[in-house]
C-alpha atoms as a PDB file:
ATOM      1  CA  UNK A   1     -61.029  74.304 -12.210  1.00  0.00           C
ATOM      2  CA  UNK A   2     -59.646  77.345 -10.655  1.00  0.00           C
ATOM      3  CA  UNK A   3     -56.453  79.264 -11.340  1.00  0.00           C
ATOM      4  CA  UNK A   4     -53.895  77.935  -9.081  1.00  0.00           C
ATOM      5  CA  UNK A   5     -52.240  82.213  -8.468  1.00  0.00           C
ATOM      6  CA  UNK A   6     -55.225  82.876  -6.085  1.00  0.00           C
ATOM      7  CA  UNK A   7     -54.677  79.980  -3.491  1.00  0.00           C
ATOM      8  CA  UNK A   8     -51.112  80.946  -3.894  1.00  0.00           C
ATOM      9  CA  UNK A   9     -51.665  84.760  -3.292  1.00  0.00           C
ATOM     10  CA  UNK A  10     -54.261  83.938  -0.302  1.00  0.00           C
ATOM     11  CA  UNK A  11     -51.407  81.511   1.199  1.00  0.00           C
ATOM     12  CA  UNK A  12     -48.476  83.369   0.677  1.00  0.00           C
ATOM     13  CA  UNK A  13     -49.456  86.858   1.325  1.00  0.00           C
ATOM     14  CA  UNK A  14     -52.664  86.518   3.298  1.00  0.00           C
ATOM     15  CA  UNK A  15     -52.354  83.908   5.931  1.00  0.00           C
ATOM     16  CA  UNK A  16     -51.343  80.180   5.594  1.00  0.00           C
ATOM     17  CA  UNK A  17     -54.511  78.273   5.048  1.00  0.00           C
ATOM     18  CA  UNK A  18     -56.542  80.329   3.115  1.00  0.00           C
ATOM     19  CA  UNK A  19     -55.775  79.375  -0.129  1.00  0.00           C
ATOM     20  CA  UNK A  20     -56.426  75.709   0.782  1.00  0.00           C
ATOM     21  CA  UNK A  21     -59.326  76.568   1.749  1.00  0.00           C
ATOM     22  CA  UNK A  22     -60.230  78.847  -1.216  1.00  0.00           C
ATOM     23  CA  UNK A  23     -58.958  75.409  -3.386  1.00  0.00           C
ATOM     24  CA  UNK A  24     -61.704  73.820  -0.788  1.00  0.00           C
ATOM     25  CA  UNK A  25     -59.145  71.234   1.108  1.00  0.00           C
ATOM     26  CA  UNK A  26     -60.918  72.047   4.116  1.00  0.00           C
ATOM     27  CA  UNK A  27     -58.809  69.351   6.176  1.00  0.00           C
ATOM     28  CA  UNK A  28     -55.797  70.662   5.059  1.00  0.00           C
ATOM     29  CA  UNK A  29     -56.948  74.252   5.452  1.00  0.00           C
ATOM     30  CA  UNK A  30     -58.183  74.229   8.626  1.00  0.00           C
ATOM     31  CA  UNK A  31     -55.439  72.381  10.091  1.00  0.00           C
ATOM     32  CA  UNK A  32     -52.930  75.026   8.528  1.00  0.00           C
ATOM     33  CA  UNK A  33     -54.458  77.728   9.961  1.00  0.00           C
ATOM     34  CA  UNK A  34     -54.985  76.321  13.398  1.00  0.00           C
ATOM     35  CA  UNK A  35     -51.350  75.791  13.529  1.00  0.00           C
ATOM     36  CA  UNK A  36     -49.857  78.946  12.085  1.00  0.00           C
ATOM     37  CA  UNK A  37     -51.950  80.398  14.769  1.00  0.00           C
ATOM     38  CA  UNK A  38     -51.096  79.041  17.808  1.00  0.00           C
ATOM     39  CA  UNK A  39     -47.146  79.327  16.635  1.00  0.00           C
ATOM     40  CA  UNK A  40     -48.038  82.747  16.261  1.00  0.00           C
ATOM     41  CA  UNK A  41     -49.339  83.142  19.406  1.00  0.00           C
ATOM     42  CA  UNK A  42     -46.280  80.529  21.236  1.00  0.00           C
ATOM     43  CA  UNK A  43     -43.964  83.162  18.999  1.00  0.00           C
ATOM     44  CA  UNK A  44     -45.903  86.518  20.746  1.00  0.00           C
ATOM     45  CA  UNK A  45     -45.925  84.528  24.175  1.00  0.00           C
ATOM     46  CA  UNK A  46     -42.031  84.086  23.766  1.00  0.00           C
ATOM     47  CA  UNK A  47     -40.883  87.360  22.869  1.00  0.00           C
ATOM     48  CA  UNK A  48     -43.204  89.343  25.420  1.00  0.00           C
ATOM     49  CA  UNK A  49     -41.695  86.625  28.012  1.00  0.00           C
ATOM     50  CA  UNK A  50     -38.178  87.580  27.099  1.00  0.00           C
ATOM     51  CA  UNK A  51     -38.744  91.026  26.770  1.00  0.00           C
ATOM     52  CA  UNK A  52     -39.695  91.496  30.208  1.00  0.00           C
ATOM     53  CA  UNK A  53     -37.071  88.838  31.539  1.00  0.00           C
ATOM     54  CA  UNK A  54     -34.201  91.230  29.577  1.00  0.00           C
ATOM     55  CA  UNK A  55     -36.131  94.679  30.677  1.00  0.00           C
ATOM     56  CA  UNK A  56     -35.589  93.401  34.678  1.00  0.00           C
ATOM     57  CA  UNK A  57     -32.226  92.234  34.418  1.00  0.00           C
ATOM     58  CA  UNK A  58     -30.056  94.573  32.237  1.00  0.00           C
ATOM     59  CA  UNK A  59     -32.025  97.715  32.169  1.00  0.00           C
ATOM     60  CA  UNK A  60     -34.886  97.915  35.092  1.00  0.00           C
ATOM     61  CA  UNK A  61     -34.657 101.028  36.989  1.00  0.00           C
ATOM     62  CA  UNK A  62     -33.741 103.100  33.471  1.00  0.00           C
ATOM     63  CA  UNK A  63     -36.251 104.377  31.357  1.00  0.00           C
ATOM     64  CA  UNK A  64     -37.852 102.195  28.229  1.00  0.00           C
ATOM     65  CA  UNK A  65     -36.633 105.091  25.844  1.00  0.00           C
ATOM     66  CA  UNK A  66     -35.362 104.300  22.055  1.00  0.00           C
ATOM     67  CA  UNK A  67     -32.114 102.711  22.233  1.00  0.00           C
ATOM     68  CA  UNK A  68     -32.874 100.760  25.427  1.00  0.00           C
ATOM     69  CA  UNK A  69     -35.908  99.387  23.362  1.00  0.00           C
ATOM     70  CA  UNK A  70     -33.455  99.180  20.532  1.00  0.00           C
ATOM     71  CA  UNK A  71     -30.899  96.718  22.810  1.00  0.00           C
ATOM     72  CA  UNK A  72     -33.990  94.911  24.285  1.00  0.00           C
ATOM     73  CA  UNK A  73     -35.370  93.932  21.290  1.00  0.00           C
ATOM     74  CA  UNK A  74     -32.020  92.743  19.403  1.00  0.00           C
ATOM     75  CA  UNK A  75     -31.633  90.985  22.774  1.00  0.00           C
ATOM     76  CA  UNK A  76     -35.394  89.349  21.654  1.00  0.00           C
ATOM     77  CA  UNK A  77     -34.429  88.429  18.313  1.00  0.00           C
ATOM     78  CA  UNK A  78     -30.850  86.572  19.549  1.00  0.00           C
ATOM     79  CA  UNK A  79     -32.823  84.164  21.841  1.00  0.00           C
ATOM     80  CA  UNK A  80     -33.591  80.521  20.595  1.00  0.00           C
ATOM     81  CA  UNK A  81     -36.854  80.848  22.497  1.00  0.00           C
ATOM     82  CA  UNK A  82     -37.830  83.265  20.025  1.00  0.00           C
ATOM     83  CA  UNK A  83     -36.449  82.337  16.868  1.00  0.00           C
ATOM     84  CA  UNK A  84     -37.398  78.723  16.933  1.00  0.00           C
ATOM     85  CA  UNK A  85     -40.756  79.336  16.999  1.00  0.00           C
ATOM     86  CA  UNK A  86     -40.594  81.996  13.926  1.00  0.00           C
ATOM     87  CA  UNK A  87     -38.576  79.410  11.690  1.00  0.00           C
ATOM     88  CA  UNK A  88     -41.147  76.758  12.188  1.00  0.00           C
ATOM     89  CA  UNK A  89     -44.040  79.542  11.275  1.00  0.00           C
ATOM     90  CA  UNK A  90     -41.940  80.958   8.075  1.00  0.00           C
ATOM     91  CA  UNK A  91     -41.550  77.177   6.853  1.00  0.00           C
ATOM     92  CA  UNK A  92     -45.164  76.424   7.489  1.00  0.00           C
ATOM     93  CA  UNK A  93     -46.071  79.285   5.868  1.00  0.00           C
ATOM     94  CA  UNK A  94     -44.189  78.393   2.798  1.00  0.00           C
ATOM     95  CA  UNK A  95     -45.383  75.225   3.008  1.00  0.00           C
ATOM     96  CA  UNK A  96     -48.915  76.575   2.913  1.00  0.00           C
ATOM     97  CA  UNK A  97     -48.155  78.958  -0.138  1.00  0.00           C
ATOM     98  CA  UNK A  98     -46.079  75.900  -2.661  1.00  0.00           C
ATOM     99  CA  UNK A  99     -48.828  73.465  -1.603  1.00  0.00           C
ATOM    100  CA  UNK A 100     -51.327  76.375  -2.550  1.00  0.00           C
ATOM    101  CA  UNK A 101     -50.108  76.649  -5.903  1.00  0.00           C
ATOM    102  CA  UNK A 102     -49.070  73.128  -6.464  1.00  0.00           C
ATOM    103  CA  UNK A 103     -51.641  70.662  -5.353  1.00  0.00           C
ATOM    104  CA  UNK A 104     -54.027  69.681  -7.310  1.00  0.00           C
ATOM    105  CA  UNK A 105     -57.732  70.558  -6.042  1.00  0.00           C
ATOM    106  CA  UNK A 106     -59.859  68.139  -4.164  1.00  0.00           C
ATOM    107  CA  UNK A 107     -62.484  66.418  -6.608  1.00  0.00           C
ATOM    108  CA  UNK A 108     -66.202  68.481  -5.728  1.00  0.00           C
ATOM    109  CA  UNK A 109     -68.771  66.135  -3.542  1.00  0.00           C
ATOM    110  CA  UNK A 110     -71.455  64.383  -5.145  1.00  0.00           C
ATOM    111  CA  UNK A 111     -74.779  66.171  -3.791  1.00  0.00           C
ATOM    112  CA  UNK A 112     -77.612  64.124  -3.697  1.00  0.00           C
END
C-alpha cells in the first residue's frame, strides 16, 4: 500500500488527477484531468474574451500601459463569465486533492 501524502501532494499542488492516477484509479484520474483541463481552458477562453470586449469599449484608442491593464483586468476578475468557471476548477481541484488523500486505493488486477 502506498502512503496516501503523495497522491495528495500530486493532486493538490501538481494538477488534479495525478494523484489518482499515481493511487492507479485510472477512471477517476483520467476523467479529473480531462475536466480540470477543459475548465481551464473555458476559464482562459473567458477572460481573453472579456479582456478584449472591456479593452474596445472603455479604453480602445489609449494605450495598454500599467494602470489601464490594472482597470482591465479587475474589470476581468468582476465578471461572472470569469469567475464561474474558476470556482468550479478550485472545487474540482479540491475535490481531486481530499479524494487523493482519502480514498482508499483500487485493489491491483489479477495478471494471468
Amino acid at each position: 500500500m502506498r502512503l496516501a501524502i503523495k497522491p495528495f501532494l500530486l493532486s493538490a499542488f501538481v494538477f488534479p488527477g495525478l494523484g489518482q492516477l499515481y493511487k492507479q484509479d485510472r477512471k477517476k484520474g483520467v476523467l479529473l484531468l480531462v475536466s480540470a483541463n477543459l475548465l481551464l481552458a473555458l476559464l482562459l477562453l473567458a477572460g481573453v474574451m472579456v479582456l478584449s470586449q472591456e479593452y474596445m469599449t472603455s479604453i480602445y484608442p489609449a494605450a495598454l500601459n500599467g494602470e489601464n491593464t490594472r482597470v482591465l483586468l479587475k474589470q476581468v476578475i468582476s465578471r461572472p463569465r470569469f469567475y464561474v468557471p474558476a470556482a468550479i476548477f478550485l472545487a474540482i481541484w479540491g475535490f481531486a486533492a481530499m479524494d487523493a488523500a482519502l480514498a482508499p486505493s483500487p485493489p491491483p488486477e489479477d495478471k494471468v
